[in-house]
Protein backbone atom coordinates (compact mmCIF):
# COMPACT_ATOMS: atom_id res chain seq x y z
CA UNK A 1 0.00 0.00 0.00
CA UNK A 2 3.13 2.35 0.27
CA UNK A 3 2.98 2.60 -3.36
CA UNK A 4 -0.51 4.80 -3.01
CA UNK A 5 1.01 7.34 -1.29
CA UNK A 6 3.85 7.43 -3.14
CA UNK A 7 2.32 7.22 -6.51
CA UNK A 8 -0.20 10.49 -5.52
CA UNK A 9 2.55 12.59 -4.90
CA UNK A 10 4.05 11.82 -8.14
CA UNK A 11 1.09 12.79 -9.37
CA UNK A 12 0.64 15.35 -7.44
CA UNK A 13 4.07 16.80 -8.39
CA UNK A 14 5.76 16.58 -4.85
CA UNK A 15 9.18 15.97 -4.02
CA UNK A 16 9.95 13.01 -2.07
CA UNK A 17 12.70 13.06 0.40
CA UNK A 18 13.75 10.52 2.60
CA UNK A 19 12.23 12.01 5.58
CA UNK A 20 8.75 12.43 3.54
CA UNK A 21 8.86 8.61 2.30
CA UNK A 22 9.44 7.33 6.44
CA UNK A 23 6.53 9.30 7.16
CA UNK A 24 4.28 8.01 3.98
CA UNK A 25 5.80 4.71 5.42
CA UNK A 26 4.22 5.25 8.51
CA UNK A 27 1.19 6.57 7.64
CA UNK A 28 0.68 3.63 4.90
CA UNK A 29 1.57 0.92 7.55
CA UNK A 30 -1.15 2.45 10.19
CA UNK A 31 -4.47 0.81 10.68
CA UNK A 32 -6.01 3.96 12.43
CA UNK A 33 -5.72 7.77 11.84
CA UNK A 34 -3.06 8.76 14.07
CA UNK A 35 -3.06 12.44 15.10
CA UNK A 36 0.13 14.15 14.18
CA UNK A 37 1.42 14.00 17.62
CA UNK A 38 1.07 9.56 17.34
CA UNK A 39 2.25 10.08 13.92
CA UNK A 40 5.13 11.86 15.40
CA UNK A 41 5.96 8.99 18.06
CA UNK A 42 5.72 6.26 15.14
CA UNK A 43 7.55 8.45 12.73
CA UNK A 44 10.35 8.70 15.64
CA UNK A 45 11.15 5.25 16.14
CA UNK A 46 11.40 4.55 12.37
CA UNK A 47 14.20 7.88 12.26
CA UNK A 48 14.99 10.19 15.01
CA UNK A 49 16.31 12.82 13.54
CA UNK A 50 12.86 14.07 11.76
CA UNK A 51 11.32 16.71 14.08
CA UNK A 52 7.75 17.18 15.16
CA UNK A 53 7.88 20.35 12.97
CA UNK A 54 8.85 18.38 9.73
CA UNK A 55 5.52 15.93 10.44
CA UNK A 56 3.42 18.87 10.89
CA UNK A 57 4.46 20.62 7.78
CA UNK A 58 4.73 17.18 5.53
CA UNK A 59 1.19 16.65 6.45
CA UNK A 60 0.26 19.95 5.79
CA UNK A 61 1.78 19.39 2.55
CA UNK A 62 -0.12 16.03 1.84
CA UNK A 63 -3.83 17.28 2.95
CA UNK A 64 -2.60 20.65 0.37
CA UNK A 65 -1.71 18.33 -2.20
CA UNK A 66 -4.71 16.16 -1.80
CA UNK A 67 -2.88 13.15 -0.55
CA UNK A 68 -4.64 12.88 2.19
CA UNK A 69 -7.95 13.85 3.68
């Protein structure tokens, strides 16, 4: 399923970094809708150097970009 994510922001025209793709990770492997602050826990233990900040605004950026709802 980490392919849908991906596959809408190429798409969608937005740049993938590593950092984005762990979180698209993350989000694709969850079976609920995680507030940003869960995502942010998950996101963690998968990479600890992306900051709270860098969830917030990569989500922001997904929801913008239609990615998510």
């Amino acid at each position: 399923m980490m392919g849908t994510i991906l596959t809408r922001c190429e798409e969608h025209g937005v740049r993938m970094t590593n950092q984005r793709r762990v979180i698209a990770s993350v989000l694709e492997q969850s079976d609920d809708h995680p507030d940003v602050e869960e995502l942010y826990a998950r996101v963690s233990r998968e990479d600890s150097s992306i900051s709270i900040a860098t969830v917030y605004r990569t989500v922001k950026l997904f929801e913008e970009a239609g990615i998510l709802d």
